[in-house]
Structure formats: C-alpha cells, structure tokens
C-alpha atoms as a PDB file:
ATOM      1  CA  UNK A   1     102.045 115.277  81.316  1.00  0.00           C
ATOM      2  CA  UNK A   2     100.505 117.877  83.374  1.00  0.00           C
ATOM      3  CA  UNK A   3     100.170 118.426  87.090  1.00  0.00           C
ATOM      4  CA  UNK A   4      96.960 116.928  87.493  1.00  0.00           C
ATOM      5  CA  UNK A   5      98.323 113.562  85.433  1.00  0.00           C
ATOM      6  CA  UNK A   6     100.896 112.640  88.414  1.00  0.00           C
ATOM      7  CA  UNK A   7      99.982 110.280  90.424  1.00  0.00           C
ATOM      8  CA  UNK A   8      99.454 110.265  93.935  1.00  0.00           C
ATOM      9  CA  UNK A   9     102.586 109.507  96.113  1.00  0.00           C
ATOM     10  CA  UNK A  10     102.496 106.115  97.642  1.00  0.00           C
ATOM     11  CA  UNK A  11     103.343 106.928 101.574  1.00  0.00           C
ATOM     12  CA  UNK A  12     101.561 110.216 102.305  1.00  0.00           C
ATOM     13  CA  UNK A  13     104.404 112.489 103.587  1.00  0.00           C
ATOM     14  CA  UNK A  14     102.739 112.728 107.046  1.00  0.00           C
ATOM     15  CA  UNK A  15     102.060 109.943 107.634  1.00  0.00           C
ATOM     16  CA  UNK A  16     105.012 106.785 108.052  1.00  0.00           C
ATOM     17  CA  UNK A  17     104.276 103.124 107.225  1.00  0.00           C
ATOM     18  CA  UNK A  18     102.919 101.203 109.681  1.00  0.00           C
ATOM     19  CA  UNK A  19     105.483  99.462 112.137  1.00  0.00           C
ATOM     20  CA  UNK A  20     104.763  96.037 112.996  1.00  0.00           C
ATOM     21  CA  UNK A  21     105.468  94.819 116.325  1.00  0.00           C
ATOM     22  CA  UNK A  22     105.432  91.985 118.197  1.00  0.00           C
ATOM     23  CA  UNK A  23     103.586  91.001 121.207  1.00  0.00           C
ATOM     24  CA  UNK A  24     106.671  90.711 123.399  1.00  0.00           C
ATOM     25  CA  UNK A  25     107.667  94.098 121.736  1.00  0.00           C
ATOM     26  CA  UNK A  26     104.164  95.614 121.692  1.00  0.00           C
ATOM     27  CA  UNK A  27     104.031  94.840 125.903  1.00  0.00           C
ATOM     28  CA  UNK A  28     107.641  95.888 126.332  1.00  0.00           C
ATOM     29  CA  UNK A  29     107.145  99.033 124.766  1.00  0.00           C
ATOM     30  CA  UNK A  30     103.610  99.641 126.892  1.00  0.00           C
ATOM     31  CA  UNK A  31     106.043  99.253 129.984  1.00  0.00           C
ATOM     32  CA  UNK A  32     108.251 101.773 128.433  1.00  0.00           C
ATOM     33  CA  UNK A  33     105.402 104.041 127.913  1.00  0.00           C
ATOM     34  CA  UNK A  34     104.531 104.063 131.931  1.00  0.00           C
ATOM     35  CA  UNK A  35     107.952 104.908 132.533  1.00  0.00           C
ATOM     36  CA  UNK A  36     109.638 101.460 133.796  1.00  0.00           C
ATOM     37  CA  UNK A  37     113.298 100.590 133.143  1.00  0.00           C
ATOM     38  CA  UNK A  38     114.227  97.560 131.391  1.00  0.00           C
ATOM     39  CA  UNK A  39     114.936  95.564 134.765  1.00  0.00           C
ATOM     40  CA  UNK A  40     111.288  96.627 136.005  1.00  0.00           C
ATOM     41  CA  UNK A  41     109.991  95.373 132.987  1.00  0.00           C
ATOM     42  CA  UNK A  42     112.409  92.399 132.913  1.00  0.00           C
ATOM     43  CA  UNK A  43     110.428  91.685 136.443  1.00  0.00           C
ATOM     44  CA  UNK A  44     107.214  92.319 135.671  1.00  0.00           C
ATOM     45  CA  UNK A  45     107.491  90.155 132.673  1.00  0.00           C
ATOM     46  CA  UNK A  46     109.392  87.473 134.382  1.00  0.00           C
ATOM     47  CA  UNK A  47     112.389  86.788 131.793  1.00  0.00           C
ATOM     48  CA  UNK A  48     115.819  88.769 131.932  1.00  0.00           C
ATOM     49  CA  UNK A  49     116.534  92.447 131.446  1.00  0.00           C
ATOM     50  CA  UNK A  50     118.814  90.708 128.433  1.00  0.00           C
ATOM     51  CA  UNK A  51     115.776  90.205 126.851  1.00  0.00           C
ATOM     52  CA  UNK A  52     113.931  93.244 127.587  1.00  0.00           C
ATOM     53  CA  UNK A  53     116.344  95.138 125.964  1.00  0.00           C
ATOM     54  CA  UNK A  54     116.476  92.948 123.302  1.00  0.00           C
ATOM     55  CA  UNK A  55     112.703  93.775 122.497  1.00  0.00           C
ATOM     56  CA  UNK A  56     113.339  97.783 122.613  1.00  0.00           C
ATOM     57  CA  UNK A  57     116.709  97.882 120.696  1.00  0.00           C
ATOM     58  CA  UNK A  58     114.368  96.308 117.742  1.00  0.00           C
ATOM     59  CA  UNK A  59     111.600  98.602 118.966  1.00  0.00           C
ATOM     60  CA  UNK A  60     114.197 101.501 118.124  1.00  0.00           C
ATOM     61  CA  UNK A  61     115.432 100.156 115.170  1.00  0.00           C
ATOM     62  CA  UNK A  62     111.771  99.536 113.500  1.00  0.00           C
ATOM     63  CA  UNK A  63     110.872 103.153 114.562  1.00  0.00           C
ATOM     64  CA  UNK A  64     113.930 104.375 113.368  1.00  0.00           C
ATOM     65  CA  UNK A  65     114.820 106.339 116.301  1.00  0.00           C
ATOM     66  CA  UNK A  66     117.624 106.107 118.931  1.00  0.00           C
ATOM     67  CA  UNK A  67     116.020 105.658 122.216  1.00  0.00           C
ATOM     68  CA  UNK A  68     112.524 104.811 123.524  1.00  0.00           C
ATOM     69  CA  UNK A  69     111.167 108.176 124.029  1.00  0.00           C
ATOM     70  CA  UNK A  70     111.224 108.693 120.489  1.00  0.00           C
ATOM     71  CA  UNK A  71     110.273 104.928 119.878  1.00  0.00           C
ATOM     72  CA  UNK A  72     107.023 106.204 121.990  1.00  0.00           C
ATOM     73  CA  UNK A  73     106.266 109.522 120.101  1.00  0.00           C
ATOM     74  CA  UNK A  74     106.529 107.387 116.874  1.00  0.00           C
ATOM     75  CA  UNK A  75     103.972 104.812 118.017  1.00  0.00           C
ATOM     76  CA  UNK A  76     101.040 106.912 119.253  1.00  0.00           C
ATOM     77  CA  UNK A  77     101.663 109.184 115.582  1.00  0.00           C
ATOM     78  CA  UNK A  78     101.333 106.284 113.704  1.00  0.00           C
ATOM     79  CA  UNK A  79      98.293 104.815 115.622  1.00  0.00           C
ATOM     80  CA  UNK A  80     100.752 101.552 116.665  1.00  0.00           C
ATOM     81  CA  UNK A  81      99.537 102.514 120.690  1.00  0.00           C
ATOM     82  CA  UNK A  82      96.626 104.352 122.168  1.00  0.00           C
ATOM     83  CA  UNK A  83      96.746 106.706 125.073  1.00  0.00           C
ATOM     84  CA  UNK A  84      94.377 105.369 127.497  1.00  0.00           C
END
C-alpha cells in the first residue's frame, strides 16, 4: 500500500470534534465570555451560583481544559460561539 492508498484521517488534526453544549451551558458560558463570575451569572440567571458552576465544571470537562478561559478559547476555535 502506498502513500496515496491511506486513507484520510477521521478528525482533521486542527480541527477538534465538535462539543455539544447545552442551553443552560451554552448561556453560562456566554456570561463567562463577558467576564462575569459565577455569582453574577447565578443572578442574572436567577438560580444558585451551585448551579452555575455546575454548568462550567461540565463546560471544562467537555472542552477538556481546566478553567473557563481555556473553555472560551476552545469554543470560538471550534465555531461552538461567535464573537459578536
């Protein structure tokens, strides 16, 4: 088998799979974005900062990262949040 046999890899290597998010998750992370805590958000949203955090620690943990700014970085790469 030559080189032009192999076929193509499955997840091109710059670009990740696509992270699916919730909508609680999706408008906890736009907070993040703007720069608002988890208790802002947790008022903004009306529902506990327990909660808030909640939605970012699995924000994190789908993004692979280990805090938000990352979480951030990783969703306007992969498309998951536009910069308006």
């Amino acid at each position: 088998m030559n080189r032009s046999d192999k076929a193509p890899p499955l997840i091109s290597p710059t670009r990740a799979p696509h992270v699916h998010l919730t909508p609680k998750e999706r408008e906890a992370l736009h907070w993040s974005m703007l720069g608002k805590t988890a208790w802002e958000t947790s008022r903004i949203q009306d529902c506990s900062e327990a909660a808030i955090n909640f939605h970012l620690c699995n924000i994190r943990r789908k993004f692979g990262v280990c805090n938000m700014r990352a979480a951030v970085v990783k969703a306007i790469e992969q498309g998951v949040v536009q910069l308006d």
